[in-house]
N, C-alpha and C. Protein backbone atom coordinates (compact mmCIF):
# COMPACT_ATOMS: atom_id res chain seq x y z
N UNK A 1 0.84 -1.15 0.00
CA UNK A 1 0.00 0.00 0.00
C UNK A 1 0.90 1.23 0.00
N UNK A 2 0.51 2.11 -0.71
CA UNK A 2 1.17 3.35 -0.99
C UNK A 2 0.03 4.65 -1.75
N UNK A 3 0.76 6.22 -1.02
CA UNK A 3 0.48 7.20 -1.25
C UNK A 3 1.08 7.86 -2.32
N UNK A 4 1.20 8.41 -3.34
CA UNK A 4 1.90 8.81 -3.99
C UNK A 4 1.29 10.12 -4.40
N UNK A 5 2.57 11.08 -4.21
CA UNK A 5 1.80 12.90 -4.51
C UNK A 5 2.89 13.01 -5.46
N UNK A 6 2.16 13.83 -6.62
CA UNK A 6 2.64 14.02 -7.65
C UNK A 6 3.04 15.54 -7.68
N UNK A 7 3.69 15.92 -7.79
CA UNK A 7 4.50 17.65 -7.91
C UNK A 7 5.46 17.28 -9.17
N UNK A 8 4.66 19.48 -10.17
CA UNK A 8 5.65 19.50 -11.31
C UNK A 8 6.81 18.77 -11.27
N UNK A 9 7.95 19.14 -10.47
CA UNK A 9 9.37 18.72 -10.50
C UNK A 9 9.31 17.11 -10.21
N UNK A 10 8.72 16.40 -9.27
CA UNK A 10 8.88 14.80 -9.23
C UNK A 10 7.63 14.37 -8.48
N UNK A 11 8.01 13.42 -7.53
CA UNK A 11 6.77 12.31 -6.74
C UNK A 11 7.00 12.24 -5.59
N UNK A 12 6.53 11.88 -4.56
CA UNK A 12 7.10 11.54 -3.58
C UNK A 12 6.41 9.81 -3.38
N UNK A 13 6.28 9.32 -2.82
CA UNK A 13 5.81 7.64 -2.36
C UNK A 13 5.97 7.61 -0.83
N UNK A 14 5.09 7.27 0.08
CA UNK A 14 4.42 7.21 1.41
C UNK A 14 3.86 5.79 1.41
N UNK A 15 4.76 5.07 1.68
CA UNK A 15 4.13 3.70 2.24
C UNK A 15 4.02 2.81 3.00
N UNK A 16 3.30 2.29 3.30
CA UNK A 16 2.57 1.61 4.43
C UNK A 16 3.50 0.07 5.03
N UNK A 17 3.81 -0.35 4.17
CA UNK A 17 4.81 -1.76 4.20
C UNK A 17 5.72 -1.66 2.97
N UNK A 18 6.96 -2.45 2.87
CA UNK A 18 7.68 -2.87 1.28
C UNK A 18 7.92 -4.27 1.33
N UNK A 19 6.66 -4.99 1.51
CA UNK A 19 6.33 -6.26 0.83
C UNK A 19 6.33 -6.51 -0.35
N UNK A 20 6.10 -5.42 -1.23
CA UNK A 20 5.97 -5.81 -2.37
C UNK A 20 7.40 -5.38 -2.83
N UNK A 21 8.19 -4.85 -2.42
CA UNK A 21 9.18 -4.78 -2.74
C UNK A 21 9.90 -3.07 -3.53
N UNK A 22 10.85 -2.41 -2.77
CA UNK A 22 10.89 -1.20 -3.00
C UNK A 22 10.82 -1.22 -4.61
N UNK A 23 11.83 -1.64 -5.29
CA UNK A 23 11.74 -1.10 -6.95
C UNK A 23 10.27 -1.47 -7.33
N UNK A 24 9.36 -2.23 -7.14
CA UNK A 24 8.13 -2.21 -7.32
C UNK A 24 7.17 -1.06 -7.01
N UNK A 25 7.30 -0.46 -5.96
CA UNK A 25 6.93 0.17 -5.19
C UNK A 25 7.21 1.63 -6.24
N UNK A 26 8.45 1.97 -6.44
CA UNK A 26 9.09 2.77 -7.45
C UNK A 26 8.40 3.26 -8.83
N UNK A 27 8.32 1.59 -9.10
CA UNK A 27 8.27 1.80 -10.64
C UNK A 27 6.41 1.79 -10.74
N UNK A 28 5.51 1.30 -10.24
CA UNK A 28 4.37 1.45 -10.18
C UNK A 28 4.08 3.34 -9.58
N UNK A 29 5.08 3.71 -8.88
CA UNK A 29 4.65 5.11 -8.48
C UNK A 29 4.99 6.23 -9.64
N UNK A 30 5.83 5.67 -10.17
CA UNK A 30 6.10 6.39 -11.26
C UNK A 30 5.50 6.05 -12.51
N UNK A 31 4.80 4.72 -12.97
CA UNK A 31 3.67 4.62 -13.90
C UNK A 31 2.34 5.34 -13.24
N UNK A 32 2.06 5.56 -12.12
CA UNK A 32 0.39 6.06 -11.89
C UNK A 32 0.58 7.22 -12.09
N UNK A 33 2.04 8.19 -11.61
CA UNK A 33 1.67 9.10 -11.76
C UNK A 33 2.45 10.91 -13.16
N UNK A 34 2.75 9.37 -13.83
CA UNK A 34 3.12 10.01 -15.03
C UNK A 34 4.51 10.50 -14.81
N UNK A 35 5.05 10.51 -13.20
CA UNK A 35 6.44 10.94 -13.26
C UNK A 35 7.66 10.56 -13.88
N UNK A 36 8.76 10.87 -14.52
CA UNK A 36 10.00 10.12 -14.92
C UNK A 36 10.85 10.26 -13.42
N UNK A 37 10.17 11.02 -12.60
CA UNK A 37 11.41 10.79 -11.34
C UNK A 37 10.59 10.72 -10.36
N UNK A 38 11.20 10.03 -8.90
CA UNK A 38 10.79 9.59 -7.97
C UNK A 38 11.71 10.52 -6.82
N UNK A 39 11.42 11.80 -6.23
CA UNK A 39 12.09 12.14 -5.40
C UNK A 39 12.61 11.86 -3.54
N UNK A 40 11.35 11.07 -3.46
CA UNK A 40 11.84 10.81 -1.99
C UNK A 40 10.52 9.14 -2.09
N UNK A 41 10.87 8.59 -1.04
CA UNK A 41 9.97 7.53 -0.48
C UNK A 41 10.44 6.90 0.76
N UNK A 42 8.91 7.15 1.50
CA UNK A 42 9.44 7.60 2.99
C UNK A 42 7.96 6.35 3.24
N UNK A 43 8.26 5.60 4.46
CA UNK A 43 8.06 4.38 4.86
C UNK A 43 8.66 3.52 5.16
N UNK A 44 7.74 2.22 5.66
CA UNK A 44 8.18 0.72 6.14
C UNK A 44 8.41 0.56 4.58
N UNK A 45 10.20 -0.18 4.95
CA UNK A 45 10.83 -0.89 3.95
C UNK A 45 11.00 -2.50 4.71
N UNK A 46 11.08 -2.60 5.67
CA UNK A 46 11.68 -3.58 5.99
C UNK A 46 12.98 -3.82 5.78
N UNK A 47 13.84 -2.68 5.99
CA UNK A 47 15.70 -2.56 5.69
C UNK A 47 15.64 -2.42 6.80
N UNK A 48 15.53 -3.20 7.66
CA UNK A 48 16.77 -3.50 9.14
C UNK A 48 17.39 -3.91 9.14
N UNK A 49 17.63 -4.76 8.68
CA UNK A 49 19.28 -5.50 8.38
C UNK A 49 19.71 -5.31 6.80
N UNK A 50 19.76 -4.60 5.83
CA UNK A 50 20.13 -4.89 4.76
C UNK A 50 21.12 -5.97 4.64
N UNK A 51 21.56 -6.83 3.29
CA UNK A 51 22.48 -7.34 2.93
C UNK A 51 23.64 -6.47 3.31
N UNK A 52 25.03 -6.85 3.22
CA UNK A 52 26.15 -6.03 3.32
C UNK A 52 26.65 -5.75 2.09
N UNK A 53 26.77 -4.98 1.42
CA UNK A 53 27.45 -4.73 -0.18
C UNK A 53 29.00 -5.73 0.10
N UNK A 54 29.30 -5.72 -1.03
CA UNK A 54 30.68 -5.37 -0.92
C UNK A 54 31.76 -6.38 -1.30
């Protein structure tokens, strides 16, 4: 579940869980709302432990 506000310059994304998975989350916010950019997305990711890069 997600909010997404659309402003001239980009988007923002407000969501509720990232079950579905952030680049999902991304790329559906940026098909609904016509944006080519995604400026912030602020929510449950479920990154508490990320992987370690490297």
């Amino acid at each position: 579940m997600a909010l997404y506000i659309k402003h001239p310059r980009s988007s923002v994304a407000i969501t509720g869980c990232g079950h579905s998975g952030v680049e999902n989350i991304v790329e559906y916010g940026l098909q609904v709302t016509g944006s080519n950019r995604l400026y912030s997305i602020i929510g449950g990711l479920h990154l508490m432990w990320p992987p370690r890069s490297g």
